[in-house]
C-alpha atoms as a PDB file:
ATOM      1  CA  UNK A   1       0.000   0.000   0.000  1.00  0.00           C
ATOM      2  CA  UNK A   2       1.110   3.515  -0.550  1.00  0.00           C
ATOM      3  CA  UNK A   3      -0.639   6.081   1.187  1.00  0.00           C
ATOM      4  CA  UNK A   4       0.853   9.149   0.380  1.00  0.00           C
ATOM      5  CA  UNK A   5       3.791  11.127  -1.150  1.00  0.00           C
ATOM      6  CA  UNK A   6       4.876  14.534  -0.743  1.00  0.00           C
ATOM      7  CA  UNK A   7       6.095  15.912  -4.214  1.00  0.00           C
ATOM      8  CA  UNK A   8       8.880  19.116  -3.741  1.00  0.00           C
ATOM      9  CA  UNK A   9      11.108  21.110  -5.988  1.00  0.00           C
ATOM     10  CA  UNK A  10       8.242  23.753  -6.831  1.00  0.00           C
ATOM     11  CA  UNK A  11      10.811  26.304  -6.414  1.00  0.00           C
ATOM     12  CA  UNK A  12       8.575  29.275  -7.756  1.00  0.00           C
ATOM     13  CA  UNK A  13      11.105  32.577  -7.938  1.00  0.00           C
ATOM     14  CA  UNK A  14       9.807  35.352  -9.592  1.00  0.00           C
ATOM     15  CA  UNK A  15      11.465  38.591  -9.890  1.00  0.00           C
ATOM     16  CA  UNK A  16      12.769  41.446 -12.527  1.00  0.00           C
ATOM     17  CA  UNK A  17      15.104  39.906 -14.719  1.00  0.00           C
ATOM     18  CA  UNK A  18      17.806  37.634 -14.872  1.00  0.00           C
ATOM     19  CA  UNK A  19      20.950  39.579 -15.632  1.00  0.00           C
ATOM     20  CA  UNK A  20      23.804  39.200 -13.398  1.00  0.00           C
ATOM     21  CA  UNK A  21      25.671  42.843 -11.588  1.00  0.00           C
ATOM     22  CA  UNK A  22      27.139  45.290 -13.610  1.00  0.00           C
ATOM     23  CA  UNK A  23      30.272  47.237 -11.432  1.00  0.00           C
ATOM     24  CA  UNK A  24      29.497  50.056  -9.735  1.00  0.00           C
ATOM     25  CA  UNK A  25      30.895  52.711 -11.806  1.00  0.00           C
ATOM     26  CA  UNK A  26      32.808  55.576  -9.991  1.00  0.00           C
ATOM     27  CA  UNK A  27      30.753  58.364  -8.983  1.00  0.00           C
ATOM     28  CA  UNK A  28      27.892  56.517  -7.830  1.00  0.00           C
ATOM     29  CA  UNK A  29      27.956  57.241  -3.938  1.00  0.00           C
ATOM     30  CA  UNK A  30      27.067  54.265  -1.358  1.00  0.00           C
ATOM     31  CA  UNK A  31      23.493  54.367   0.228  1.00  0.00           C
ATOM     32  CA  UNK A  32      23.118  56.684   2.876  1.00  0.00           C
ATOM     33  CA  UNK A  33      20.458  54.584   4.649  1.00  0.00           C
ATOM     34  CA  UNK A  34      19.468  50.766   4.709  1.00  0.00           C
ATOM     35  CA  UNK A  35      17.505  49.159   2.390  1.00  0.00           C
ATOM     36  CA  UNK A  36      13.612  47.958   3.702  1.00  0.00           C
ATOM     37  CA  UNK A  37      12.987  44.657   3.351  1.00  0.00           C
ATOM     38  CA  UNK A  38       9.057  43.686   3.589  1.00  0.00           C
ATOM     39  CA  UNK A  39       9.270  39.915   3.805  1.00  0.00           C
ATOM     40  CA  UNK A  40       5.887  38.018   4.490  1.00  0.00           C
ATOM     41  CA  UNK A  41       5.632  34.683   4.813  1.00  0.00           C
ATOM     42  CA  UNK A  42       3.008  32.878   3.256  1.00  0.00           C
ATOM     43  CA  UNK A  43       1.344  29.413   4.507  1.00  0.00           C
ATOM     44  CA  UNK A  44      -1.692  28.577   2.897  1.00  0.00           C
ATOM     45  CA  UNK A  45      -4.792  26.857   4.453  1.00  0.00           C
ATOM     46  CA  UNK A  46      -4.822  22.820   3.755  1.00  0.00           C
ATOM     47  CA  UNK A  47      -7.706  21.972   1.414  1.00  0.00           C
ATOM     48  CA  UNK A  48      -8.984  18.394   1.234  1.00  0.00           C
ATOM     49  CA  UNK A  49     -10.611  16.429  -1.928  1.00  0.00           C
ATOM     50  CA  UNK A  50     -12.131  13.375  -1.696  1.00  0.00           C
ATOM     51  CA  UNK A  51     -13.973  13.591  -5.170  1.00  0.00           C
ATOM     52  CA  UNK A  52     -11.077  11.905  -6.844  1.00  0.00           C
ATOM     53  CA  UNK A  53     -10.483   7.985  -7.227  1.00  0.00           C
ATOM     54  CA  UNK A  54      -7.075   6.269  -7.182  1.00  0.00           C
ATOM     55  CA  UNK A  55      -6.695   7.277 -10.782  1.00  0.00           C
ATOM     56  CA  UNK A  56      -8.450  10.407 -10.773  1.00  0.00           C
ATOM     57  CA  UNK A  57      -5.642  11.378  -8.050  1.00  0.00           C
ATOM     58  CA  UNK A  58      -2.550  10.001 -10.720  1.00  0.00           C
ATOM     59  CA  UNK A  59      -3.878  12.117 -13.241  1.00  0.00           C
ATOM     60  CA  UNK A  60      -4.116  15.315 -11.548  1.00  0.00           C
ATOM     61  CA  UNK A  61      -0.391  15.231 -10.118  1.00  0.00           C
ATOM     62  CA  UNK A  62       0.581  14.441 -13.953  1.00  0.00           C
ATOM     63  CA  UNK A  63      -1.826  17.235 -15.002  1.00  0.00           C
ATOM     64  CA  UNK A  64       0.124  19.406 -12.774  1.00  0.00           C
ATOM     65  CA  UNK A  65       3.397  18.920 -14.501  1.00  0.00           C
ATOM     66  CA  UNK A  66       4.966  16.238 -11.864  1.00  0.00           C
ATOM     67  CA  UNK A  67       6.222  13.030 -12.841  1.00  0.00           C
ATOM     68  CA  UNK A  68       4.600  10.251 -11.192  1.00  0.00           C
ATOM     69  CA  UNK A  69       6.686   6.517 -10.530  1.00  0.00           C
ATOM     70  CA  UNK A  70       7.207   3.488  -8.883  1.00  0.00           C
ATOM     71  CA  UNK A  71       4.460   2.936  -5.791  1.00  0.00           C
ATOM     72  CA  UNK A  72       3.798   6.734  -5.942  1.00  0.00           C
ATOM     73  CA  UNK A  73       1.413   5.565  -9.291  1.00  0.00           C
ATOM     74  CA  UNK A  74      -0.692   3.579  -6.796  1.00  0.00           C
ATOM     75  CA  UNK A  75      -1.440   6.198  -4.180  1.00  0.00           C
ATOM     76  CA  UNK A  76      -4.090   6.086  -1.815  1.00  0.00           C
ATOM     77  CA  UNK A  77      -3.794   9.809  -0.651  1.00  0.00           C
ATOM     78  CA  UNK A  78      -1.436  12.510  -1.362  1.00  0.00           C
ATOM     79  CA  UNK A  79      -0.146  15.839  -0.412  1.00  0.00           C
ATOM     80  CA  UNK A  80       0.406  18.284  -3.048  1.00  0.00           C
ATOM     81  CA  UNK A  81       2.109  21.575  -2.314  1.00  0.00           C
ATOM     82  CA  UNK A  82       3.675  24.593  -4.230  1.00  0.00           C
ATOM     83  CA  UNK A  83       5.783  26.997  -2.407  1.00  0.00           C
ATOM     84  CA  UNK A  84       7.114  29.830  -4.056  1.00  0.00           C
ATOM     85  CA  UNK A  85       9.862  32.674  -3.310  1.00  0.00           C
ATOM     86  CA  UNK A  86       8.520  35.801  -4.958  1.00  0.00           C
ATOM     87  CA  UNK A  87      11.408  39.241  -4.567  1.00  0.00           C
ATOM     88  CA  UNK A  88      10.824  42.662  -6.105  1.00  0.00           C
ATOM     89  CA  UNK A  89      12.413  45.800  -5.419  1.00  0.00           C
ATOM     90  CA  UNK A  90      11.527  49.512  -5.783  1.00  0.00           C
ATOM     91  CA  UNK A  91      13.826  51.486  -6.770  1.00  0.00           C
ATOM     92  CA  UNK A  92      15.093  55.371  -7.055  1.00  0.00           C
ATOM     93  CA  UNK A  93      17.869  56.314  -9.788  1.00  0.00           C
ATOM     94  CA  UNK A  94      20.089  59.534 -10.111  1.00  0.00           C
ATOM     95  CA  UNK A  95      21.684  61.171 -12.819  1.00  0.00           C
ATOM     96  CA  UNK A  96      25.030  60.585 -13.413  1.00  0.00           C
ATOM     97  CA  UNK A  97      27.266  61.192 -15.894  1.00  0.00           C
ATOM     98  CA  UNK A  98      26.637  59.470 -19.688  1.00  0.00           C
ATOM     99  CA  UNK A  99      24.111  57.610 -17.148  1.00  0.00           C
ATOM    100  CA  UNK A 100      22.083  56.641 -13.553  1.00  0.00           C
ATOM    101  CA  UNK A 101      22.610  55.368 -10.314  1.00  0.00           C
ATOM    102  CA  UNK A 102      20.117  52.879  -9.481  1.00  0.00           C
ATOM    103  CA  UNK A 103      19.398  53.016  -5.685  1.00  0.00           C
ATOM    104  CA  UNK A 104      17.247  50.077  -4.232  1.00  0.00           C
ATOM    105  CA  UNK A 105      14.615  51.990  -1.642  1.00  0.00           C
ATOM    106  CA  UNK A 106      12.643  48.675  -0.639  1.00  0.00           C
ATOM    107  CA  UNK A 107      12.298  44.759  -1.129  1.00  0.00           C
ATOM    108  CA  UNK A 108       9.488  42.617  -1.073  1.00  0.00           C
ATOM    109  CA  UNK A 109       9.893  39.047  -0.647  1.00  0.00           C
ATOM    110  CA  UNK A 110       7.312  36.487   0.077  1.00  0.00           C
ATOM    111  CA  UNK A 111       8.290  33.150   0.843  1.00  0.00           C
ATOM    112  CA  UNK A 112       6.309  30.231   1.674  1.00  0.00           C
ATOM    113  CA  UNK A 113       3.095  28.076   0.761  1.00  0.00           C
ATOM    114  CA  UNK A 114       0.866  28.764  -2.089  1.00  0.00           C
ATOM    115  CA  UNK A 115      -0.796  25.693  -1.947  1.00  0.00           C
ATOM    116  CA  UNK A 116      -1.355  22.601   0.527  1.00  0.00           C
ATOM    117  CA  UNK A 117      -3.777  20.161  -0.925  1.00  0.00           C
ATOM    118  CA  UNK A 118      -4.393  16.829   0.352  1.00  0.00           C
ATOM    119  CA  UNK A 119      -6.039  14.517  -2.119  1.00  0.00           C
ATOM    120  CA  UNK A 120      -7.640  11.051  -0.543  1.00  0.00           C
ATOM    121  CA  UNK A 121      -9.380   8.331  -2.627  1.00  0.00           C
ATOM    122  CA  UNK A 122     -12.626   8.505  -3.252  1.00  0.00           C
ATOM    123  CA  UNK A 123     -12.958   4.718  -2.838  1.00  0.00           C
ATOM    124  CA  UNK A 124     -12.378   5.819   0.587  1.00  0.00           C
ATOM    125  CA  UNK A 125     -15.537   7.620   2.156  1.00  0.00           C
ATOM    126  CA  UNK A 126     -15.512  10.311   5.239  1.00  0.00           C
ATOM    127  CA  UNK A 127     -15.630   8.062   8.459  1.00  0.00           C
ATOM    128  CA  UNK A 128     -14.329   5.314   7.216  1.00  0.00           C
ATOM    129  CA  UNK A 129     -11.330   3.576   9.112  1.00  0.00           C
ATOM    130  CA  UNK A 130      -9.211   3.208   6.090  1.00  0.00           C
ATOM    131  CA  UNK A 131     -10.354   7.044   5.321  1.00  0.00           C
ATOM    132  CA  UNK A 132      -9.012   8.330   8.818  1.00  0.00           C
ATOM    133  CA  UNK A 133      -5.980   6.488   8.641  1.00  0.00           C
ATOM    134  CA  UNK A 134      -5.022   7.698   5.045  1.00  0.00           C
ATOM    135  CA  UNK A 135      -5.698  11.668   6.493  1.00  0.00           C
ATOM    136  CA  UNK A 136      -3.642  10.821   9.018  1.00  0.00           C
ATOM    137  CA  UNK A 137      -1.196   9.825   7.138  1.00  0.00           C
ATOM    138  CA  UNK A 138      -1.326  12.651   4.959  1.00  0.00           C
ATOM    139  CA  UNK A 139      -1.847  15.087   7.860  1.00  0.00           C
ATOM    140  CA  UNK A 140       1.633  14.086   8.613  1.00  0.00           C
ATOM    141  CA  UNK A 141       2.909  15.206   5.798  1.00  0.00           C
ATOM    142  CA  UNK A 142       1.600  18.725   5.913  1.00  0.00           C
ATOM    143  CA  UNK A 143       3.002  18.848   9.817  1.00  0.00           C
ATOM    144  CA  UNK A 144       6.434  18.072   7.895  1.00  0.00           C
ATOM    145  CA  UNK A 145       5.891  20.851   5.662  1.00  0.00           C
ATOM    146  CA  UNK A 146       5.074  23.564   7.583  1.00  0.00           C
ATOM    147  CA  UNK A 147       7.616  22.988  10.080  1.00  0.00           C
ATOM    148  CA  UNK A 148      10.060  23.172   7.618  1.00  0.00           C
ATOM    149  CA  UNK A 149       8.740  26.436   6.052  1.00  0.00           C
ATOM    150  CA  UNK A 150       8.742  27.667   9.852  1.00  0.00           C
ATOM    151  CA  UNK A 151      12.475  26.558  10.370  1.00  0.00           C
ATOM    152  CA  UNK A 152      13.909  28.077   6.767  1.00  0.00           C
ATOM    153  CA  UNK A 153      11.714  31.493   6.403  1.00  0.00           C
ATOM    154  CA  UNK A 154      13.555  33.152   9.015  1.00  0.00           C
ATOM    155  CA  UNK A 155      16.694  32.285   7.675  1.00  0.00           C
ATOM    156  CA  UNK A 156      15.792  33.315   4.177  1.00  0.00           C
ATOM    157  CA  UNK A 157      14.885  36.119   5.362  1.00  0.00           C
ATOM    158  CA  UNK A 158      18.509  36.579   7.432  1.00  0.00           C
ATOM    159  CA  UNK A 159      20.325  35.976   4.223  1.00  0.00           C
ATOM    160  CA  UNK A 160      18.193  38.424   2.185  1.00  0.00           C
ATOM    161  CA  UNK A 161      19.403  41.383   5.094  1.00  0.00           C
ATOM    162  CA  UNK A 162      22.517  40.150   4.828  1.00  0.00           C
ATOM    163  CA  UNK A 163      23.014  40.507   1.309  1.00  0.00           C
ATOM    164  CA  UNK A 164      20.892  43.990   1.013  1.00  0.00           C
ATOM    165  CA  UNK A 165      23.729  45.652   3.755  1.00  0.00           C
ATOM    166  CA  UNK A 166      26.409  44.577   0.634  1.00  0.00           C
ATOM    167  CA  UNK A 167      24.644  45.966  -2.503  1.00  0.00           C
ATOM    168  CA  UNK A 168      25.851  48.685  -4.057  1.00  0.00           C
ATOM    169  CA  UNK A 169      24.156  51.198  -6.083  1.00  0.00           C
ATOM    170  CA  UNK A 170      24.209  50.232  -9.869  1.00  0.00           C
ATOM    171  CA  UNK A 171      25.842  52.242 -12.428  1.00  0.00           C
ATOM    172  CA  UNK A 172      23.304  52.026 -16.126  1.00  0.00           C
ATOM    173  CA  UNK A 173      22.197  53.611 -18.725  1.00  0.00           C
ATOM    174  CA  UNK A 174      18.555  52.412 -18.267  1.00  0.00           C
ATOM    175  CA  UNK A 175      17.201  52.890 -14.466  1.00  0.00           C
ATOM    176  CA  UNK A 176      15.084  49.537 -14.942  1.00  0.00           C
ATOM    177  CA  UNK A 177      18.115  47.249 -16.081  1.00  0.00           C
ATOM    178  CA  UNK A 178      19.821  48.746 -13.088  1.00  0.00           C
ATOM    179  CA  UNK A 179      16.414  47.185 -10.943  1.00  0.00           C
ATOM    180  CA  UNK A 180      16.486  44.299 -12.282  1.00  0.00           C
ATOM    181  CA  UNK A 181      20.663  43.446 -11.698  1.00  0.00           C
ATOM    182  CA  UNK A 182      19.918  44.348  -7.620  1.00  0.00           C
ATOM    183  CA  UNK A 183      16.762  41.893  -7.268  1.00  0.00           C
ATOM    184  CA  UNK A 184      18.467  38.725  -9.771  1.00  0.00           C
ATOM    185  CA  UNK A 185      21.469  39.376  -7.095  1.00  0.00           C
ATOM    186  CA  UNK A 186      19.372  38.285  -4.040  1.00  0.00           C
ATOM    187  CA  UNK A 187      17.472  35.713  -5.593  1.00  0.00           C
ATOM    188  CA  UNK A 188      21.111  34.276  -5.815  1.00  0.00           C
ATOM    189  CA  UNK A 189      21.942  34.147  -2.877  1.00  0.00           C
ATOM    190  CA  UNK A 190      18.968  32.369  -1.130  1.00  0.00           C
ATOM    191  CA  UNK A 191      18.861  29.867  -3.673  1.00  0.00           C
ATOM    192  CA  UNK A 192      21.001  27.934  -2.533  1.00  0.00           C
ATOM    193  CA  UNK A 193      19.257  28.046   0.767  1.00  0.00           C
ATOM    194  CA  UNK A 194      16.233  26.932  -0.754  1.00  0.00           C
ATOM    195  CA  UNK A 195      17.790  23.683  -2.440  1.00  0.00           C
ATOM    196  CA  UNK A 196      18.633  23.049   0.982  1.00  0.00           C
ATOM    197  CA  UNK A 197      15.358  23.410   2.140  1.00  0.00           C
ATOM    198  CA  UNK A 198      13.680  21.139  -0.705  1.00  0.00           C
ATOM    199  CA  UNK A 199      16.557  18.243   0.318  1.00  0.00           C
ATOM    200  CA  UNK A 200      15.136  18.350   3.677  1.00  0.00           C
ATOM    201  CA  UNK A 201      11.804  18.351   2.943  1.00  0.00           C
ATOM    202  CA  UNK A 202      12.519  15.332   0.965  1.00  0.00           C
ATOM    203  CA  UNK A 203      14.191  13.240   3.505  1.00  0.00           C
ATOM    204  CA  UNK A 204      11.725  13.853   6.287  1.00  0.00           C
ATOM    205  CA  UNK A 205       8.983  12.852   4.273  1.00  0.00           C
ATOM    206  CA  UNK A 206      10.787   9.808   2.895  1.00  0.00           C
ATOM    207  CA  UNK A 207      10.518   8.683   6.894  1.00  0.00           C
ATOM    208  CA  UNK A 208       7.252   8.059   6.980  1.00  0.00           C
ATOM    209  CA  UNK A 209       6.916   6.632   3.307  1.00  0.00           C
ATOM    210  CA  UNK A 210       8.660   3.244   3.248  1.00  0.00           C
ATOM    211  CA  UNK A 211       7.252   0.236   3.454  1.00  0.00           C
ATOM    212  CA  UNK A 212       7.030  -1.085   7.317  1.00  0.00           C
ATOM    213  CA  UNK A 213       5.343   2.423   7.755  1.00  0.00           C
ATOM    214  CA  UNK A 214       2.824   1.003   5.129  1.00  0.00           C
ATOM    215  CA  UNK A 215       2.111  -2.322   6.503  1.00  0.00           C
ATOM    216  CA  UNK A 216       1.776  -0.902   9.880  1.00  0.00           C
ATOM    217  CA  UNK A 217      -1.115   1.580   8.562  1.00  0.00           C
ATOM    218  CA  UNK A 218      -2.850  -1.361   6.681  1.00  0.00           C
ATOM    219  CA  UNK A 219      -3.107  -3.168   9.713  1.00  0.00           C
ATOM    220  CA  UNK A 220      -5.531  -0.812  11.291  1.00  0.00           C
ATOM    221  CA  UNK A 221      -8.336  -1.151   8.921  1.00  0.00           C
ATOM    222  CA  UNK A 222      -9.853  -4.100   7.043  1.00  0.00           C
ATOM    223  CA  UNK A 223     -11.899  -2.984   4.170  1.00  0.00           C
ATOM    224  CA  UNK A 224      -8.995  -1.711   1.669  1.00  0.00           C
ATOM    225  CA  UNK A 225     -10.004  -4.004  -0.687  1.00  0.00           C
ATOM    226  CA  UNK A 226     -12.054  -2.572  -3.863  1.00  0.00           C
ATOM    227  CA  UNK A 227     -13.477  -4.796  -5.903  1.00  0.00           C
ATOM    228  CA  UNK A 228     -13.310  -1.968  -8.576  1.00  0.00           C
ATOM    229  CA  UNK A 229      -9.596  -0.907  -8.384  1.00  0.00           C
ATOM    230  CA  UNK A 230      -8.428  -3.706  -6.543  1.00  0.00           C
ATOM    231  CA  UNK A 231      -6.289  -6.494  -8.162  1.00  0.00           C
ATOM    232  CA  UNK A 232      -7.304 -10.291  -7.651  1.00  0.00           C
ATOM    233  CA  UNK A 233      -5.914 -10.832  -3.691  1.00  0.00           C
ATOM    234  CA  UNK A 234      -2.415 -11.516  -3.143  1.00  0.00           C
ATOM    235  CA  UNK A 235      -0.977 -14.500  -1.647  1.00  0.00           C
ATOM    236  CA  UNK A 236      -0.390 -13.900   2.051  1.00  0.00           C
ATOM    237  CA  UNK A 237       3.802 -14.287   2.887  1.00  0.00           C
ATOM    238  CA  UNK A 238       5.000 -17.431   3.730  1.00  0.00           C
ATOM    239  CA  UNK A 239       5.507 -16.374   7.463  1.00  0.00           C
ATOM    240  CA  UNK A 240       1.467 -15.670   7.852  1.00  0.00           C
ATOM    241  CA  UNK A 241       1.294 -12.497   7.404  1.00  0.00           C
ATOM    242  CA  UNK A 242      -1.136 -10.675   5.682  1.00  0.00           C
ATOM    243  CA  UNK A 243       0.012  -8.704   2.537  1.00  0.00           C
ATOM    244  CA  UNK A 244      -0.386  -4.950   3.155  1.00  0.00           C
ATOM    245  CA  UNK A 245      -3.039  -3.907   0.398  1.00  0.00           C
ATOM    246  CA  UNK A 246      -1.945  -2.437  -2.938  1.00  0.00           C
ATOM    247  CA  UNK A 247      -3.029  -0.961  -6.131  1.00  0.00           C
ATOM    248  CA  UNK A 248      -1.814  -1.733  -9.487  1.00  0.00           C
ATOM    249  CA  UNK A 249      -3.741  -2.273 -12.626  1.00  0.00           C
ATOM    250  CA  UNK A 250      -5.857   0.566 -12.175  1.00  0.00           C
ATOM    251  CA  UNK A 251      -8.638   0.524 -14.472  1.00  0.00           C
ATOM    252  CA  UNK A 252     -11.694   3.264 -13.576  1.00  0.00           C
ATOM    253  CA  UNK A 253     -11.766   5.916 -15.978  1.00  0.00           C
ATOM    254  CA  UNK A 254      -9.418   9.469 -15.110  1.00  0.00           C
ATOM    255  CA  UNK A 255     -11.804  12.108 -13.627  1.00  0.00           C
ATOM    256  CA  UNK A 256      -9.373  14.467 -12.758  1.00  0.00           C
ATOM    257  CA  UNK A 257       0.364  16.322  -6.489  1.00  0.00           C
ATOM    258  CA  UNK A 258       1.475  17.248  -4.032  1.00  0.00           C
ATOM    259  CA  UNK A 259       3.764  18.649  -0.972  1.00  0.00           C
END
């Protein structure tokens, strides 16, 4: 049985431009006063769908652009997040000669959740033992995730004051270019911050997705079976045991990822 997966990587970084930092050019005087940073982090409420079957589920994490393999394909539940680092800057510019200095006044960064959807199978109704335990399941999974976002936003937001005390005012012939050099700057230096951050997230949810974890779940509830997505029964294991449900040859028809 697989009862959930939490899908990362939906590093979402959005911000003017891409070009890396011109020199300063002499004549363009430091900043006389720090830089404001406005950083808000963002955590979004957990929805939950239960209008999806096994496949239904499949097809809406490939809908959404994420590759699907292995025992993931055969998910009971799921939890499907997109978080997102969003950074633009306002900005003042002064003549200078044959050009402008480009002054950052402010940042804005958000950081965090967009999204936190948990998807359980609709072969699985409200009330239901195996519908609690799959929740649960997945409910761990979001815990995961937001502690994470909790334990990386503040230092996100560290590295972004760090890095604003450095910049230095941008010497261009086109104010906006100069905008765009100071903002692709910072999104460089958190980034690697953020891999860091989607490493993590991946090995603390791999915990609770293996295979004893599985077993153990499918022992709390005895209807998993259905007859409608369900493969023939397995053999039970030699030493007595009874095989922890799974789903493979899924056949209902798509109706409609996670993190």
């Amino acid at each position: 049985m697989h009862l959930g997966v939490t899908i990362g990587g939906l590093w979402l970084i959005v911000f003017a431009g891409v070009a890396l930092a011109q020199p300063v050019a002499p004549g363009c005087p430091g900043y006389a006063k720090p830089i404001k940073l406005n950083f808000v982090t963002d955590n979004a409420a957990t929805t939950y769908n239960n209008e999806l079957n096994v496949t239904g589920i499949r097809e809406t994490m490939r809908t959404r652009g994420t590759t699907i393999a292995g025992p993931h394909q055969r998910a009971l539940g799921i939890t499907s997040s997109q978080i997102g680092l969003n950074i633009s800057g306002k900005t003042f510019a002064v003549p200078a000669p044959a050009g402008y200095c480009v002054y950052l006044r402010e940042v804005n960064a958000t950081f965090g959740y967009r999204t936190m959807d948990v998807f359980i199978a609709s072969e699985y109704r409200p009330s239901s033992c195996e519908y609690n335990a799959i929740i649960d399941h997945e409910n761990q999974h979001v815990a995961i995730n937001r502690e994470a976002l909790k334990q990386y936003a503040p230092r996100i937001r560290q590295v972004l004051e760090q890095q604003m005390q450095t910049l230095q005012p941008k010497f261009t012939l086109n104010p906006q270019t100069g905008t765009d050099h100071s903002v692709a700057n910072l999104q460089l230096m958190v980034t690697p911050l953020m891999d860091e951050m989607e490493q993590v997230l991946s090995e603390r949810n791999a915990v609770i997705d293996n295979n004893v974890n599985y077993s153990a779940i499918g022992e709390l509830c005895k209807n998993w079976d259905k007859s409608n997505v369900w493969p023939p029964a397995q053999p039970a294991p030699n030493r007595g045991e009874s095989p922890a449900p799974r789903i493979k040859d899924l056949r209902p028809a798509p109706k409609q990822k996670a993190s």
